[in-house]
C-alpha atoms as a PDB file:
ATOM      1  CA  UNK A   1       0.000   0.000   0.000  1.00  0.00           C
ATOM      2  CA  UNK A   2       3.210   2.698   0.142  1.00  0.00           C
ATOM      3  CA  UNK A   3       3.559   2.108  -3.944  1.00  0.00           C
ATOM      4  CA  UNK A   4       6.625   1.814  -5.458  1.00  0.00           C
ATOM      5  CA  UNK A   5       9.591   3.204  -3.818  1.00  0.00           C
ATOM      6  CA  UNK A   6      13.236   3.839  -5.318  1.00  0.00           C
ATOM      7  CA  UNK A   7      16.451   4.194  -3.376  1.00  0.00           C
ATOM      8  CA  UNK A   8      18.274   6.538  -5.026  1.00  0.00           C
ATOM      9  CA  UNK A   9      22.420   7.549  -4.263  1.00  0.00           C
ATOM     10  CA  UNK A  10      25.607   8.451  -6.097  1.00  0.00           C
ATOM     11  CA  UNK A  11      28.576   6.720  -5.230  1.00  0.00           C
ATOM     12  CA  UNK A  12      32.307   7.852  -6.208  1.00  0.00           C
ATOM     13  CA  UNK A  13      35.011   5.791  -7.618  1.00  0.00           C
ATOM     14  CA  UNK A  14      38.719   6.665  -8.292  1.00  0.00           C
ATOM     15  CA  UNK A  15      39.543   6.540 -12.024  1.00  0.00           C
ATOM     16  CA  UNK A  16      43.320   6.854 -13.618  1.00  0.00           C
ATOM     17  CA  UNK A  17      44.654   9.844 -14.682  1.00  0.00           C
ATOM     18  CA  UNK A  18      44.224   8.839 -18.364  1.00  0.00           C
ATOM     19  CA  UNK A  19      40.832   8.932 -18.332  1.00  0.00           C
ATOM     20  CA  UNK A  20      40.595  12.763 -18.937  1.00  0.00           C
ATOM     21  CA  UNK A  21      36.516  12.558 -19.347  1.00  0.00           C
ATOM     22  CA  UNK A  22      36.221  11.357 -15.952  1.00  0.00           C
ATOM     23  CA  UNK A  23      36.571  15.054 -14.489  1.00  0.00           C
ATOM     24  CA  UNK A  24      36.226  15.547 -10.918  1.00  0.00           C
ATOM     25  CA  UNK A  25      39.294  17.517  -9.596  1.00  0.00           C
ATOM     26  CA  UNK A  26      42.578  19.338 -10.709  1.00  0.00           C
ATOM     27  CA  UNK A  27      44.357  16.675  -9.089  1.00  0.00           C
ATOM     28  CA  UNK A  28      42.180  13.384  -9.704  1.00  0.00           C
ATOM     29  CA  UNK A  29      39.767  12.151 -11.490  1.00  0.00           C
ATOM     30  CA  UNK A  30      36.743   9.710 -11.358  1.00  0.00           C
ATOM     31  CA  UNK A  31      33.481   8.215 -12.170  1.00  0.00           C
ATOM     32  CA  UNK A  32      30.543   8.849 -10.289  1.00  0.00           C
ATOM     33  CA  UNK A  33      27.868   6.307 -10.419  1.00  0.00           C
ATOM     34  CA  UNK A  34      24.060   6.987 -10.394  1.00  0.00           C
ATOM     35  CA  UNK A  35      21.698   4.088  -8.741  1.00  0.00           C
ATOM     36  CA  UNK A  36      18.016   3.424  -8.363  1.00  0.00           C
ATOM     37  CA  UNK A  37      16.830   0.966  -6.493  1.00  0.00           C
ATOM     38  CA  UNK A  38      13.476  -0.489  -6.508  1.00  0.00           C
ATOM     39  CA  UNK A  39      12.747  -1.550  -2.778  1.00  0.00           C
ATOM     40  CA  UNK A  40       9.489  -2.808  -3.537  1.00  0.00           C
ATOM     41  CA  UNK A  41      11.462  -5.430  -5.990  1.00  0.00           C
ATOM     42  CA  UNK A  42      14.580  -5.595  -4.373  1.00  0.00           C
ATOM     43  CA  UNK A  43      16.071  -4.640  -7.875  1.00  0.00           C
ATOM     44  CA  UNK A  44      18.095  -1.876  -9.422  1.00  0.00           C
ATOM     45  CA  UNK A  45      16.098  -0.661 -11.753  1.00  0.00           C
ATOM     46  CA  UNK A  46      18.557   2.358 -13.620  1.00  0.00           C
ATOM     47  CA  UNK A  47      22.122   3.540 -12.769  1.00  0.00           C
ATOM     48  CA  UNK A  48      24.319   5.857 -15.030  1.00  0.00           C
ATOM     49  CA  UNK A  49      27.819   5.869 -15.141  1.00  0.00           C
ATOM     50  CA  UNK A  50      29.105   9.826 -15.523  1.00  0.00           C
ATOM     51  CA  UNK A  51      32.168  12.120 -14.703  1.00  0.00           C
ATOM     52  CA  UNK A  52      32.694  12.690 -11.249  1.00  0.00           C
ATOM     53  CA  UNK A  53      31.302  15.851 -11.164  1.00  0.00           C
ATOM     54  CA  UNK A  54      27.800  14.991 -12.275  1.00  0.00           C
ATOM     55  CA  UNK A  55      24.584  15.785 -10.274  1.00  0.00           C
ATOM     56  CA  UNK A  56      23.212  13.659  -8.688  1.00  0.00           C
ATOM     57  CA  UNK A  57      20.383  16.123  -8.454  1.00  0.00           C
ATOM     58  CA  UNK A  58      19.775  15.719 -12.252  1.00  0.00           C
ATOM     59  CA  UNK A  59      20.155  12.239 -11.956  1.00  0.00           C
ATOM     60  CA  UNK A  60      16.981  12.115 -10.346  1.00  0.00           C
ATOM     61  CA  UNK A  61      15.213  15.073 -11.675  1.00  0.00           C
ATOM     62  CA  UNK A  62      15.926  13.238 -14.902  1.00  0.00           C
ATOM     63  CA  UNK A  63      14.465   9.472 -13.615  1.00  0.00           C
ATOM     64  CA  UNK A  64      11.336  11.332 -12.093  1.00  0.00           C
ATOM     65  CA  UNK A  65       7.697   9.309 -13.094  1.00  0.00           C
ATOM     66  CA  UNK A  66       4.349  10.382 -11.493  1.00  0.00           C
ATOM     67  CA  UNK A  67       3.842   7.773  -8.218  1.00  0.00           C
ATOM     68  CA  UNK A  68       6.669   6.664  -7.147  1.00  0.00           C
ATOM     69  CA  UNK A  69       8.478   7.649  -4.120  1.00  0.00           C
ATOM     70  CA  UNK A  70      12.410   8.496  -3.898  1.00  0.00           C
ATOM     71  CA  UNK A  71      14.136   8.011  -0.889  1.00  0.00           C
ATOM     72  CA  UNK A  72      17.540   9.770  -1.245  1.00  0.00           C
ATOM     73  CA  UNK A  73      20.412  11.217   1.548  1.00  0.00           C
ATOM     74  CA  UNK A  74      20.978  15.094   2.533  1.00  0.00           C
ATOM     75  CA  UNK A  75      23.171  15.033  -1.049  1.00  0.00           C
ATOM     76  CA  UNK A  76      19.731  15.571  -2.659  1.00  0.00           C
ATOM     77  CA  UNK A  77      18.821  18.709  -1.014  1.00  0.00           C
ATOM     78  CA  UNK A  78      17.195  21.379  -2.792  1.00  0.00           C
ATOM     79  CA  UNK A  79      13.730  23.465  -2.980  1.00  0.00           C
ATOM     80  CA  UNK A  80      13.874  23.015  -6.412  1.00  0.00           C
ATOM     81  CA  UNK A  81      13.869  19.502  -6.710  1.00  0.00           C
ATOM     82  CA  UNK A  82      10.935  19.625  -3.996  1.00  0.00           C
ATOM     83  CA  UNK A  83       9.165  21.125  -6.072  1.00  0.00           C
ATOM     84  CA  UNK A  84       9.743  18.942  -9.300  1.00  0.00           C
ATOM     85  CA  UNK A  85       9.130  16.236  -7.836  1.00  0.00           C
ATOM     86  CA  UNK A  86       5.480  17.152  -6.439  1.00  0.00           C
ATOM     87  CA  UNK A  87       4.840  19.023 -10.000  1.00  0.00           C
ATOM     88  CA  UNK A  88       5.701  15.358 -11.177  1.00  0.00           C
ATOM     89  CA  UNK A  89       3.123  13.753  -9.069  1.00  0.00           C
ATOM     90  CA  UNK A  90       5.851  11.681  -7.413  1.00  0.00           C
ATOM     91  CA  UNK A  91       6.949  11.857  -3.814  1.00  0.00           C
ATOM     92  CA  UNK A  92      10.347  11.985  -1.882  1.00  0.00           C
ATOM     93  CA  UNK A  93      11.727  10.874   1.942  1.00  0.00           C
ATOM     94  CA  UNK A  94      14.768  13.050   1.662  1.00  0.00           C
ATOM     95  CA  UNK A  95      17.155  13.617   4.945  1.00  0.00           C
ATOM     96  CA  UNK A  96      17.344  17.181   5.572  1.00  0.00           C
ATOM     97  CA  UNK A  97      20.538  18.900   7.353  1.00  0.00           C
ATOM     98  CA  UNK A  98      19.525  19.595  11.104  1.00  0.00           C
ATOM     99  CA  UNK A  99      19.915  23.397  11.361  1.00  0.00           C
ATOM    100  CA  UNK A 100      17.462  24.021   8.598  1.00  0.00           C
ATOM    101  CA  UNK A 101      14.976  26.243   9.535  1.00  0.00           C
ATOM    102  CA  UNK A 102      11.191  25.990   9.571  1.00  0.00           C
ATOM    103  CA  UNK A 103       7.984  27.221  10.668  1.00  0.00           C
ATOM    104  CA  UNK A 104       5.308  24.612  12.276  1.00  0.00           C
ATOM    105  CA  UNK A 105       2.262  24.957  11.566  1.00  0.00           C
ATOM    106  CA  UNK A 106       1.015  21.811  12.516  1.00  0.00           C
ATOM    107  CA  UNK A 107       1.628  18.934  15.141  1.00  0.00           C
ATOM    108  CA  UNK A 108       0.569  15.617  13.892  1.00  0.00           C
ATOM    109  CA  UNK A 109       0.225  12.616  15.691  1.00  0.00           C
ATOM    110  CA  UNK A 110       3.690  10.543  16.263  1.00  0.00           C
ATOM    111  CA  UNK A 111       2.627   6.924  15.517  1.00  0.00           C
ATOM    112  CA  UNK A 112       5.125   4.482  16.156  1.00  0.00           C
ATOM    113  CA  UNK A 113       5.060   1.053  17.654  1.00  0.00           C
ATOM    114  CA  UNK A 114       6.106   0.806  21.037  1.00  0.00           C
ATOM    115  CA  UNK A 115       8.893  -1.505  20.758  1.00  0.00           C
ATOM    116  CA  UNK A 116      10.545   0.889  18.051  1.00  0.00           C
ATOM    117  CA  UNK A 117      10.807   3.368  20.909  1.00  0.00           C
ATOM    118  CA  UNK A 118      13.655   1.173  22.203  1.00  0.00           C
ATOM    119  CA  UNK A 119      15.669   2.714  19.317  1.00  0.00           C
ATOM    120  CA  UNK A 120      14.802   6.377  18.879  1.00  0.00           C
ATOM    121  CA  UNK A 121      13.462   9.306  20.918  1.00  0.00           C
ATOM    122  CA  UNK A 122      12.647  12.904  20.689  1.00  0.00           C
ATOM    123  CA  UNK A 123      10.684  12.497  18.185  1.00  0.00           C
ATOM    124  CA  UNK A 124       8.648  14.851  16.005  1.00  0.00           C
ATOM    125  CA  UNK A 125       6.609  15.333  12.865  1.00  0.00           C
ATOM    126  CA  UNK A 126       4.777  18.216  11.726  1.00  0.00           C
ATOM    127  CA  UNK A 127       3.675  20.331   8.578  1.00  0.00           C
ATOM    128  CA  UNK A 128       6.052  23.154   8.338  1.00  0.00           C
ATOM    129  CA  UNK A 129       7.235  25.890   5.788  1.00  0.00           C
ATOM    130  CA  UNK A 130      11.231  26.052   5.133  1.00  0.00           C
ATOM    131  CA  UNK A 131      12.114  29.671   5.981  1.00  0.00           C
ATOM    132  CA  UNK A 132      14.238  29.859   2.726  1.00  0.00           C
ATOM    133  CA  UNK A 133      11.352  28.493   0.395  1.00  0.00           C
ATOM    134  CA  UNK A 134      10.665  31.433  -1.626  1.00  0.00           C
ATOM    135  CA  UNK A 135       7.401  28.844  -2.570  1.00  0.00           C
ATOM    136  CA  UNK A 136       6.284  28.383   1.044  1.00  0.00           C
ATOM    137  CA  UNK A 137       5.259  24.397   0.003  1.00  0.00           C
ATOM    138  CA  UNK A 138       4.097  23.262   3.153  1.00  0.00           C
ATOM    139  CA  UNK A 139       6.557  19.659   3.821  1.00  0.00           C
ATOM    140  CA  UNK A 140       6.047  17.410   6.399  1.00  0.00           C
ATOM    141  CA  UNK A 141       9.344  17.022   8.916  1.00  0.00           C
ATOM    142  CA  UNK A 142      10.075  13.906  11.121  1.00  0.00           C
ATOM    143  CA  UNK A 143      12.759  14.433  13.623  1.00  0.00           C
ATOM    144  CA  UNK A 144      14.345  12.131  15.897  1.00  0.00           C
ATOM    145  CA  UNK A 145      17.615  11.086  18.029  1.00  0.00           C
ATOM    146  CA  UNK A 146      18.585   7.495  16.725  1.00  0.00           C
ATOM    147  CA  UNK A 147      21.535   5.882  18.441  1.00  0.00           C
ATOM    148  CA  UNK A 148      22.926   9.179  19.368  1.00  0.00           C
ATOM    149  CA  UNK A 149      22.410  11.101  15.999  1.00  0.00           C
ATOM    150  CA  UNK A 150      19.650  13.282  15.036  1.00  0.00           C
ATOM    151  CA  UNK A 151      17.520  13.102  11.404  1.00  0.00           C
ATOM    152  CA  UNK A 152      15.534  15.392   9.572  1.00  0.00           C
ATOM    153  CA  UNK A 153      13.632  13.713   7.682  1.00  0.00           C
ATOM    154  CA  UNK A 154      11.707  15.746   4.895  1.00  0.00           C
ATOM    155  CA  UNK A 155       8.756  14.141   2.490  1.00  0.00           C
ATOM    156  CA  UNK A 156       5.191  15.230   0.744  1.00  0.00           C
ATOM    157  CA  UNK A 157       4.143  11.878   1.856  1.00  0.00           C
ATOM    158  CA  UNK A 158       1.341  12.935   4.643  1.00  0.00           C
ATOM    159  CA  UNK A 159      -0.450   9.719   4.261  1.00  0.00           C
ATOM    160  CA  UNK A 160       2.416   7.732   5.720  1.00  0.00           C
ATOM    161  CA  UNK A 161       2.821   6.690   9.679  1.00  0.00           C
ATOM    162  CA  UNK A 162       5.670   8.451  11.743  1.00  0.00           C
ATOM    163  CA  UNK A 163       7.019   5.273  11.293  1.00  0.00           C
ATOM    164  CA  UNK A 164       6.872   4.463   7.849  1.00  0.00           C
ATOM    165  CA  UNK A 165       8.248   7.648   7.139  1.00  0.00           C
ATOM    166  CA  UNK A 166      11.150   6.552   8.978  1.00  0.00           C
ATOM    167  CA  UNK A 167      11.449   2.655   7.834  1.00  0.00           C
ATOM    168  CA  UNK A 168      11.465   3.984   4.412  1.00  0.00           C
ATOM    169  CA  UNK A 169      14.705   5.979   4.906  1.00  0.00           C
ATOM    170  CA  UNK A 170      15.977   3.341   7.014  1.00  0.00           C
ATOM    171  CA  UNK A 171      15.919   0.925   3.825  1.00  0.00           C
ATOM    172  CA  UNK A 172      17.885   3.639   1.785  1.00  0.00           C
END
């Protein structure tokens, strides 16, 4: 019932200095590749092989299809691709950077199963506006402390649990 979800990431590899297409510094050079990953069938499902510096923000503004959720790190970061993706009809679990800043404007109900609590704590989720949207999209924004380190977890998916907000990005 979540749909289909893709893991998405860029991962770097060292390549030799004769390979002068594989740009990435003055000093070294390598490939960067580009990976989606179907969770729901445990499958990659595209990946692109690119220069080093390639963005892994148009990696995924590129892959974009109306439905489908992207789970992707803080790498992916961007108002802008927010936005794409909901004018897409798609949907995104994207770890925010902690200091970001935000107004609430709503508390929702933190549903997770009590045995999870074992895990995390201070946890919160709410509808909030980014103070640096010039948009103002209203997000929704799941915090919490998990072995020691704190997430910000930001996604257009209001129809998801606390928790299943927070599996999903666990399986990324």
């Amino acid at each position: 019932h979540l749909g289909q979800v893709l893991l998405v990431d860029g991962s770097l590899f060292p390549a030799i200095s004769t390979m002068q297409w594989a740009s990435y510094k003055s000093t070294a050079n390598a490939i960067k590749m580009h990976l989606a990953f179907n969770l729901n069938k445990m499958i990659p499902v595209q990946f692109l092989m690119k220069e080093g510096n390639y963005s892994e923000k148009k990696f995924l503004n590129d892959i974009l299809e109306k439905g489908i959720t992207y789970v992707c790190d803080r790498g992916y970061i961007s108002f802008k691709i927010f936005r794409d993706i909901c004018n897409s009809g798609a949907f995104f679990v994207i770890r925010g950077k902690n200091k970001m800043r935000y107004l609430v404007h709503e508390k929702l109900v933190v549903d997770i199963p009590d045995n999870f609590l074992n895990f995390i704590s201070k946890i919160e989720d709410v509808r909030a506006i980014f103070d640096n949207d010039k948009d103002s999209y209203i997000y929704r924004i799941v915090k919490f402390v998990a072995l020691g380190e704190q997430y910000v977890l930001i996604t257009n998916r209001f129809d998801l649990t606390t928790y299943q907000v927070i599996m999903l990005y666990a399986y990324r």
